[in-house]
C-alpha atoms as a PDB file:
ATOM      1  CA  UNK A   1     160.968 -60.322 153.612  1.00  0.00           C
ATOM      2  CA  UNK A   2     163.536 -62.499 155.039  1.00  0.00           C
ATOM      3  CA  UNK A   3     164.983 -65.481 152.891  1.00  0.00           C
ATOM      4  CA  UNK A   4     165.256 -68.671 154.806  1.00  0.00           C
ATOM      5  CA  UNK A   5     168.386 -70.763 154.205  1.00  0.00           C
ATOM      6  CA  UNK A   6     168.879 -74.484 154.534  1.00  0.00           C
ATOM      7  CA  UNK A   7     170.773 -75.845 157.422  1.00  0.00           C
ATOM      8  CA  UNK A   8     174.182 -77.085 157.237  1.00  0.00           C
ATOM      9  CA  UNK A   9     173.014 -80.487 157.415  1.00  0.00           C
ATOM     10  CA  UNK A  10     170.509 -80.222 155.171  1.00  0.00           C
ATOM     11  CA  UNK A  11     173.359 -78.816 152.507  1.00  0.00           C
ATOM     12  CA  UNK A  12     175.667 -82.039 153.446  1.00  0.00           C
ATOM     13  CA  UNK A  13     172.538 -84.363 152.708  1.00  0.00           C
ATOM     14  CA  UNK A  14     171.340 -82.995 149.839  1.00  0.00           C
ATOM     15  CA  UNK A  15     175.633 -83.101 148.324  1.00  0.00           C
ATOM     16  CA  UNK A  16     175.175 -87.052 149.321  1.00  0.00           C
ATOM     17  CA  UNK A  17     172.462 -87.169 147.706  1.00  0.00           C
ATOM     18  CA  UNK A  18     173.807 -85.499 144.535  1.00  0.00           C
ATOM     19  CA  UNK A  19     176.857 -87.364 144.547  1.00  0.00           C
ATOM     20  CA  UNK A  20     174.750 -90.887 145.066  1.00  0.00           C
ATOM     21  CA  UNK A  21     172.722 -89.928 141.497  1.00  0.00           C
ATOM     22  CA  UNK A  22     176.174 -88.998 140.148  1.00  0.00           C
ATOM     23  CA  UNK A  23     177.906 -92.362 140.453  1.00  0.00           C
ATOM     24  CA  UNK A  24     174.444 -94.542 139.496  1.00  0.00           C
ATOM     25  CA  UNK A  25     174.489 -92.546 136.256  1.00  0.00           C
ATOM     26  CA  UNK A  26     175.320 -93.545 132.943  1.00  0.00           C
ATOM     27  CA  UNK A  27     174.700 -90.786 130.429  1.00  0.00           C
ATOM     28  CA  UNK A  28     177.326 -89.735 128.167  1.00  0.00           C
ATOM     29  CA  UNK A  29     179.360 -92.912 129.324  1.00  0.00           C
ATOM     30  CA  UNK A  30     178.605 -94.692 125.655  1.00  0.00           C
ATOM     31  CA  UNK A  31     180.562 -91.306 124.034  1.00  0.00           C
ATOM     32  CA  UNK A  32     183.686 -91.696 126.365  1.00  0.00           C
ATOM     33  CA  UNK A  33     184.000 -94.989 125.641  1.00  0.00           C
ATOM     34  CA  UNK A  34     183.675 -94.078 121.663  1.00  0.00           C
ATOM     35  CA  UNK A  35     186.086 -91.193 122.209  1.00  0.00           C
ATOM     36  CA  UNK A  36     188.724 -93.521 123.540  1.00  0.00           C
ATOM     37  CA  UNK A  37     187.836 -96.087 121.053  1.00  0.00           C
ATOM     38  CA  UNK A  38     188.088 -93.934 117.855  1.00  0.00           C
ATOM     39  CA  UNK A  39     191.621 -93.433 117.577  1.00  0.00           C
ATOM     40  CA  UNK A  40     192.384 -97.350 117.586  1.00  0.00           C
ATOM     41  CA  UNK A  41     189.085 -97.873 114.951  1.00  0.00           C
ATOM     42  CA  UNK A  42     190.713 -95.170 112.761  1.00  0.00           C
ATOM     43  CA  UNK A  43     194.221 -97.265 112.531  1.00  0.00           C
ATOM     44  CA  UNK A  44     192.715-100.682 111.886  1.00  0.00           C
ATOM     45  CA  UNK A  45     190.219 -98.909 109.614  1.00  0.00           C
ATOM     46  CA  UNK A  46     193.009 -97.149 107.449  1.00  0.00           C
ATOM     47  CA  UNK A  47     195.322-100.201 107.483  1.00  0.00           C
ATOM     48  CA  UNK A  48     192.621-101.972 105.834  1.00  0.00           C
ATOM     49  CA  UNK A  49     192.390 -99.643 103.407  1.00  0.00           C
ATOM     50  CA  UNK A  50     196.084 -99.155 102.953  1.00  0.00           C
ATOM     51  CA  UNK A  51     196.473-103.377 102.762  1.00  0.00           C
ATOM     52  CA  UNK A  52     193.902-103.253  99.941  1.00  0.00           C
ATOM     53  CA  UNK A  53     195.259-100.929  97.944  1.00  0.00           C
ATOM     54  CA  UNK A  54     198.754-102.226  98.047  1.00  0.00           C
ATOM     55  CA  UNK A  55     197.265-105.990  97.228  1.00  0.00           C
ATOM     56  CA  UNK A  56     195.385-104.545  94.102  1.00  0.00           C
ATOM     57  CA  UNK A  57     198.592-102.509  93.327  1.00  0.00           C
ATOM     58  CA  UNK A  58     200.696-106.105  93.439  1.00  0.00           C
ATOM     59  CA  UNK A  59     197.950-107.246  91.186  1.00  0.00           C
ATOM     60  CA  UNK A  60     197.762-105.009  88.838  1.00  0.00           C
ATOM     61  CA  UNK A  61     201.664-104.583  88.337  1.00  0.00           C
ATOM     62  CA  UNK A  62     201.963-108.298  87.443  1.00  0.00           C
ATOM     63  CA  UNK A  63     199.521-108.281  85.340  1.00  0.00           C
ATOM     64  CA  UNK A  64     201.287-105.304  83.212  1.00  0.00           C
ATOM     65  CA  UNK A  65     204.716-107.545  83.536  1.00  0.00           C
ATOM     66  CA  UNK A  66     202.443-110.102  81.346  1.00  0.00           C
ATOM     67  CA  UNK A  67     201.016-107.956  79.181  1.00  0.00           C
ATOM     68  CA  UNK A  68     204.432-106.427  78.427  1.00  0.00           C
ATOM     69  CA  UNK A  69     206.452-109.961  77.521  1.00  0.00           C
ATOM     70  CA  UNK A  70     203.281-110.975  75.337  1.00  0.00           C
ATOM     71  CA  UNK A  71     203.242-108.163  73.673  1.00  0.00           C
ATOM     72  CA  UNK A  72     207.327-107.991  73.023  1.00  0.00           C
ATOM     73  CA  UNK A  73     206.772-111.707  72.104  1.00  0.00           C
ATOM     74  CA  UNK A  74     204.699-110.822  69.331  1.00  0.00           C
ATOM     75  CA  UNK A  75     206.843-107.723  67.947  1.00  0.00           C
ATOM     76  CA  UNK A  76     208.338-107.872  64.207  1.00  0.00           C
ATOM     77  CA  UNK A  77     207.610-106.313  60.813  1.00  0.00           C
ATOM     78  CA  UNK A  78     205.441-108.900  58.518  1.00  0.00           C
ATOM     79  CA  UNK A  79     207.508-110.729  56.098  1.00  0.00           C
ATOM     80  CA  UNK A  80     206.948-113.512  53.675  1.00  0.00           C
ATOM     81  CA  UNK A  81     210.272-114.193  52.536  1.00  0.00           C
ATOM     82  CA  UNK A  82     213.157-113.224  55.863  1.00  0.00           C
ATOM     83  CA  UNK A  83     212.425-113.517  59.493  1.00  0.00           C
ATOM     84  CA  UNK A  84     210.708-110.516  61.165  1.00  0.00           C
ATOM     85  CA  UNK A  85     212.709-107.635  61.775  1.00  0.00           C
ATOM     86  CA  UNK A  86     211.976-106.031  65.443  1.00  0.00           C
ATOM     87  CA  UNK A  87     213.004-102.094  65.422  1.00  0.00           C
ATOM     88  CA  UNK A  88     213.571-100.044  68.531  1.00  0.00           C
ATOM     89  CA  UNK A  89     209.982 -98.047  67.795  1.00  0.00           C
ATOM     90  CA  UNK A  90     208.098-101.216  68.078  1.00  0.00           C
ATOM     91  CA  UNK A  91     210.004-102.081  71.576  1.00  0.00           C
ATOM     92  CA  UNK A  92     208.747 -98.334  72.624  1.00  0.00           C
ATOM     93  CA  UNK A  93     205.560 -98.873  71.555  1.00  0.00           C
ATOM     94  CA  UNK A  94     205.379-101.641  73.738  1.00  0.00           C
ATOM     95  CA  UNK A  95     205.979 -99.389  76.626  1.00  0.00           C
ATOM     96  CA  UNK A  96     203.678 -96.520  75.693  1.00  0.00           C
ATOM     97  CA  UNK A  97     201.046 -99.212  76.168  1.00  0.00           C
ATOM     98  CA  UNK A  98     202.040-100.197  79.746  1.00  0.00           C
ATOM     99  CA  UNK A  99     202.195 -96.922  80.441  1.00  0.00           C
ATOM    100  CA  UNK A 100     198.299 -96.172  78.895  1.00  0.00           C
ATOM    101  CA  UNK A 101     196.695 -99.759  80.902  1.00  0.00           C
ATOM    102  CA  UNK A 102     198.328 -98.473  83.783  1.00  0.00           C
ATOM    103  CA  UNK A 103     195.976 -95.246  84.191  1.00  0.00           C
ATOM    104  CA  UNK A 104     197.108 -94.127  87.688  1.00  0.00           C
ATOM    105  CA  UNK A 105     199.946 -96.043  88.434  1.00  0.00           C
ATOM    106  CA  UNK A 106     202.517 -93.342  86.629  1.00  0.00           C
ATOM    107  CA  UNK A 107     205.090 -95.738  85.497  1.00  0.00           C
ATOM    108  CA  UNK A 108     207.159 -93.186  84.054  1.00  0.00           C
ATOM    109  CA  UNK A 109     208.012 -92.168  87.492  1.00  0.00           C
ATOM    110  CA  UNK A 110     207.757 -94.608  89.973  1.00  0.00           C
ATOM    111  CA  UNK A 111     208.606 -97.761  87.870  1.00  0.00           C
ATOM    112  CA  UNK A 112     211.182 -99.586  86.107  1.00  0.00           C
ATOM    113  CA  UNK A 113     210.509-101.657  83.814  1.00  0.00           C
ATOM    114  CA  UNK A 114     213.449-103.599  82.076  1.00  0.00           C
ATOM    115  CA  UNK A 115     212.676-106.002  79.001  1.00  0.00           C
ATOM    116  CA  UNK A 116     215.539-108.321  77.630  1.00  0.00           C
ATOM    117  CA  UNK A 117     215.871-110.786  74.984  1.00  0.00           C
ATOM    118  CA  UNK A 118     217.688-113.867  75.999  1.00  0.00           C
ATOM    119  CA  UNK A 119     218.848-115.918  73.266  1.00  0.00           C
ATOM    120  CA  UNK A 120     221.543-118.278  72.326  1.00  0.00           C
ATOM    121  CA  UNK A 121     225.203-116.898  71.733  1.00  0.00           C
ATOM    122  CA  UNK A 122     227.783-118.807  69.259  1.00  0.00           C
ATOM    123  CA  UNK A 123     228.715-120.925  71.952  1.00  0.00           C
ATOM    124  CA  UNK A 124     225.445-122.174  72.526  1.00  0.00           C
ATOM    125  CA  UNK A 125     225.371-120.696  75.576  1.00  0.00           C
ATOM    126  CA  UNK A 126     222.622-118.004  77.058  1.00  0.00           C
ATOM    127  CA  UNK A 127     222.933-114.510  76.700  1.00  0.00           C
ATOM    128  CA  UNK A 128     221.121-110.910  77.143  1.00  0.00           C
ATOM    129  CA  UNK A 129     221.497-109.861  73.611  1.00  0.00           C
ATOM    130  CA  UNK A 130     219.583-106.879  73.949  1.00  0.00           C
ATOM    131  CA  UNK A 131     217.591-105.231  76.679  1.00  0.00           C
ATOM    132  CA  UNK A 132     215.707-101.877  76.874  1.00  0.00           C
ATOM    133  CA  UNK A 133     214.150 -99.990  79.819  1.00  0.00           C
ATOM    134  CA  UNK A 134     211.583 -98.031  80.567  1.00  0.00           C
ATOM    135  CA  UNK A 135     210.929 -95.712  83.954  1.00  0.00           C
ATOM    136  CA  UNK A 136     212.775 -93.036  86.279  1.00  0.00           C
ATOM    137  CA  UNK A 137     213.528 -95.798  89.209  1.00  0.00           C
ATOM    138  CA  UNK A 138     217.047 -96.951  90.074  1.00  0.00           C
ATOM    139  CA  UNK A 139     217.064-100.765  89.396  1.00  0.00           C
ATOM    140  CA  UNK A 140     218.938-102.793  87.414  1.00  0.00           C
ATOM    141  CA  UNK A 141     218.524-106.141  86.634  1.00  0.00           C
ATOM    142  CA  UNK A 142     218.792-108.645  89.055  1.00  0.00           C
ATOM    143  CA  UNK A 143     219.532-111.389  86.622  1.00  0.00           C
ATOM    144  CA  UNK A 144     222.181-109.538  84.262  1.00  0.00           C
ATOM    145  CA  UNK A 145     222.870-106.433  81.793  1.00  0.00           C
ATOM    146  CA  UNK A 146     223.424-106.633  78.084  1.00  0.00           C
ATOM    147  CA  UNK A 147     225.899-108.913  76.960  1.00  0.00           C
ATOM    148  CA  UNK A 148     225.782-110.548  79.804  1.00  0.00           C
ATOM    149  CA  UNK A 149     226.925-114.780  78.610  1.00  0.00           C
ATOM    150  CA  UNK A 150     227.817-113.212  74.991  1.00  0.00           C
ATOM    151  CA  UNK A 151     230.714-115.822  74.979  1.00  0.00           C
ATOM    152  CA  UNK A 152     230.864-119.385  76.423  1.00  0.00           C
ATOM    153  CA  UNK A 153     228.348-121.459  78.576  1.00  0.00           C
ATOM    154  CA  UNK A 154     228.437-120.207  81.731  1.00  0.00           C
ATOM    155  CA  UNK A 155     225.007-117.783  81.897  1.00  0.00           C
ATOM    156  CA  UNK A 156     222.435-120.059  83.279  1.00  0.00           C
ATOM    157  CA  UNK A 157     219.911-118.039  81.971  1.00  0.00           C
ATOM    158  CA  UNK A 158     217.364-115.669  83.543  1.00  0.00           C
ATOM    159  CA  UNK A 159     215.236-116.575  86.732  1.00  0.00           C
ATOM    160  CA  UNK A 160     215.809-117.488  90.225  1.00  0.00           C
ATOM    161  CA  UNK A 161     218.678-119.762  90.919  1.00  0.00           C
ATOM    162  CA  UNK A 162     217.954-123.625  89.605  1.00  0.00           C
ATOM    163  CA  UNK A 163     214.629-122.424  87.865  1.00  0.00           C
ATOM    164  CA  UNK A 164     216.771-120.180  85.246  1.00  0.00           C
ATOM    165  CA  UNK A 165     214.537-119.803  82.103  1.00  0.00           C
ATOM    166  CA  UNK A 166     216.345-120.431  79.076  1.00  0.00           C
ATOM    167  CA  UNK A 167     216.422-119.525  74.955  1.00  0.00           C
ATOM    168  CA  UNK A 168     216.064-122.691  72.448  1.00  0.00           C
ATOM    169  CA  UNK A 169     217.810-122.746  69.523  1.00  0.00           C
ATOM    170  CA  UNK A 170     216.541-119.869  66.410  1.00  0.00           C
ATOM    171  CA  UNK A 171     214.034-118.108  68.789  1.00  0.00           C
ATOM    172  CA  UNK A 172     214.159-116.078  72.181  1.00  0.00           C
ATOM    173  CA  UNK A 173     212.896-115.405  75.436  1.00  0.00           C
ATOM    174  CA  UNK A 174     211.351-111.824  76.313  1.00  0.00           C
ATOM    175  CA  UNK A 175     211.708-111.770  80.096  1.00  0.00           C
ATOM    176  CA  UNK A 176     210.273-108.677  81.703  1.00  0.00           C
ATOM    177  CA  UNK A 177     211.359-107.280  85.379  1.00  0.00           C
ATOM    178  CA  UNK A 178     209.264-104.498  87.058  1.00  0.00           C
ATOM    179  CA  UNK A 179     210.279-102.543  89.819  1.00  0.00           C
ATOM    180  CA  UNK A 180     207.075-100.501  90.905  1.00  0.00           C
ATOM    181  CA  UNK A 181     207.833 -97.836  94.271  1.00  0.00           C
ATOM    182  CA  UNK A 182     204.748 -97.997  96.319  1.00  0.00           C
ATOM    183  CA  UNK A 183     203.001 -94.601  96.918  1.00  0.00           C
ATOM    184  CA  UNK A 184     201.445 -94.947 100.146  1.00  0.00           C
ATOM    185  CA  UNK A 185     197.715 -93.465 100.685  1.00  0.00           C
ATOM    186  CA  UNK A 186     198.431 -92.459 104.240  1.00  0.00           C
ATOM    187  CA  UNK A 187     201.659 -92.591 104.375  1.00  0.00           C
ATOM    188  CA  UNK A 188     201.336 -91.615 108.742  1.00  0.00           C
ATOM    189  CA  UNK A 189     200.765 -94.828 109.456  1.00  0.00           C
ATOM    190  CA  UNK A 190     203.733 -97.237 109.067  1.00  0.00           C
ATOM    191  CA  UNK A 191     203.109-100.425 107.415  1.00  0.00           C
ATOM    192  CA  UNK A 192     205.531-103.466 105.885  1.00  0.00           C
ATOM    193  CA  UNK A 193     204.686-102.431 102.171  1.00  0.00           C
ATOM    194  CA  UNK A 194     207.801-102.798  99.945  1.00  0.00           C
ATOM    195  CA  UNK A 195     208.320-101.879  96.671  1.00  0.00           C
ATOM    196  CA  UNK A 196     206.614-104.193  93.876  1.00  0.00           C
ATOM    197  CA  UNK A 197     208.868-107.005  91.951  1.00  0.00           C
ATOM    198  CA  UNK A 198     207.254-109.035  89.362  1.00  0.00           C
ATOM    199  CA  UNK A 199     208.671-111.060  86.332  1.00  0.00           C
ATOM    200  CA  UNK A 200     207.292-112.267  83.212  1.00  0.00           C
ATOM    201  CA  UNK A 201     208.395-114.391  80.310  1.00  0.00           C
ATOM    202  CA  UNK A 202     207.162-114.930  77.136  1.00  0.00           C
ATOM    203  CA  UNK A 203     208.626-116.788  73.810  1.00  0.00           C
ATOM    204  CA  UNK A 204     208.485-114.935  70.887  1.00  0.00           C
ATOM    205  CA  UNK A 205     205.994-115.754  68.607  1.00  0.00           C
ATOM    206  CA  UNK A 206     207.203-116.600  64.894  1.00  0.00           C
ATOM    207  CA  UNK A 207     209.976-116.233  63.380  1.00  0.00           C
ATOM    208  CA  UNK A 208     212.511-113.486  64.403  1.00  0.00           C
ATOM    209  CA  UNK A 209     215.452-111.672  63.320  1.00  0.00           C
ATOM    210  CA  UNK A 210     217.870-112.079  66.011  1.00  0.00           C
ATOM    211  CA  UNK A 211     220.835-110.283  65.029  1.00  0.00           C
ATOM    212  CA  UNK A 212     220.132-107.108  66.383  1.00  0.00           C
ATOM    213  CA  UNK A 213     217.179-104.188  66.985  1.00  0.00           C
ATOM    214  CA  UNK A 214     216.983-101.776  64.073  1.00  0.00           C
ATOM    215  CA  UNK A 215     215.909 -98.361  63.613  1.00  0.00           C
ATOM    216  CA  UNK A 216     215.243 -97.012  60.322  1.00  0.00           C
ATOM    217  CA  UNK A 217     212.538 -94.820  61.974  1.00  0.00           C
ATOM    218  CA  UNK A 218     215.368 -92.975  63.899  1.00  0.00           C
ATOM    219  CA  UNK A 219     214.019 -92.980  67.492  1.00  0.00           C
ATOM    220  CA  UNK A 220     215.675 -92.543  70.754  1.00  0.00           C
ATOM    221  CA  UNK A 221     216.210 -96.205  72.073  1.00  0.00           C
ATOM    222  CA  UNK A 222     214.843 -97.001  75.499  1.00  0.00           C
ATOM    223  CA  UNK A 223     218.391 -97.889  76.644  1.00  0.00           C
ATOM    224  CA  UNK A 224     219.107 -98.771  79.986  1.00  0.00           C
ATOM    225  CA  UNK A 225     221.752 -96.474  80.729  1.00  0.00           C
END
């Protein structure tokens, strides 16, 4: 039995053909255009995501630079007779509780957290009479070390320049600085996110012993060395 085969021209119209159907048709077209769409979608979608996270982050570290002055403000051994005595376990305590309300954040490592006591010096002047830290970060204060105005007037205090907070006579200021280092969650896409700065202040409650931190329980002090 012999097989029959089409004619060249019938081959070239039936290719015209083919290719006519080709271009009028529109199948898989919607997953090319998702396929070229999906890499953009995936950067605004994880940017999102990355610019929420950071925001809550912010959030969350100022609210620990709160809770850390108010509690400091409120440190002191009851007594009815002499002003409250603040020891350097009490100033650690305060930190083992910023570390505990900040489940996740891991302050120890990627914070710094520096708590001073400004106060009045015998000049009448402001001064850092003590200050304690807390974190492995590299920061130091941006506003002054211990000691800093021990002598004379010239310390304005502790805050941004003209808005310096300042200690009244017989009580003190806990002011509160917190460096936080920003883990990113997808750290391959680049974003403006800078490390976390927050301040807080708080006056001490009642009635405080201000000559000096003591430690009869024999602790290591938080120092900031």
């Amino acid at each position: 039995m012999t097989a029959i085969l089409p004619s060249p021209s019938a081959l070239r119209n039936g290719w015209r053909l083919h290719a006519r159907s080709l271009r009028r048709s529109e199948s898989g077209m919607a997953l090319v255009e998702f396929a070229m769409v999906l890499p953009f979608l995936m950067i605004l979608t994880t940017s999102a995501l990355e610019l929420t996270n950071y925001a809550i982050t912010v959030k969350r570290v100022g609210e620990l630079g709160v809770m850390v002055s108010d509690n400091a403000s409120r440190m002191g051994a009851q007594s009815a007779i002499n002003d409250k005595p603040i020891s350097e376990a009490e100033i650690n305590d305060v930190f083992i509780g910023a570390d505990l309300q900040a489940s996740g954040l891991n302050l120890a490592a990627n914070s710094r957290i520096i708590l001073s006591s400004l106060q009045l010096n015998g000049d009448g002047g402001q001064t850092i009479k003590w200050q304690r830290c807390f974190g492995a970060v590299n920061y130091a204060s941006a506003y002054g070390t211990q000691g800093t105005g021990a002598t004379g007037t010239s310390f304005a205090g502790m805050g941004p320049t003209g808005k310096e907070l300042k200690a009244a006579t017989g009580t003190a200021v806990m002011f509160v600085e917190i460096r936080y280092r920003y883990k990113r969650l997808m750290p391959l896409f680049w974003l403006p996110l800078n490390d976390i700065t927050e301040t807080s202040a708080f006056n001490v409650r009642d009635s405080r012993d201000l000559t000096q931190v003591y430690n009869s329980e024999n602790v290591t002090a938080s120092t900031c060395s």
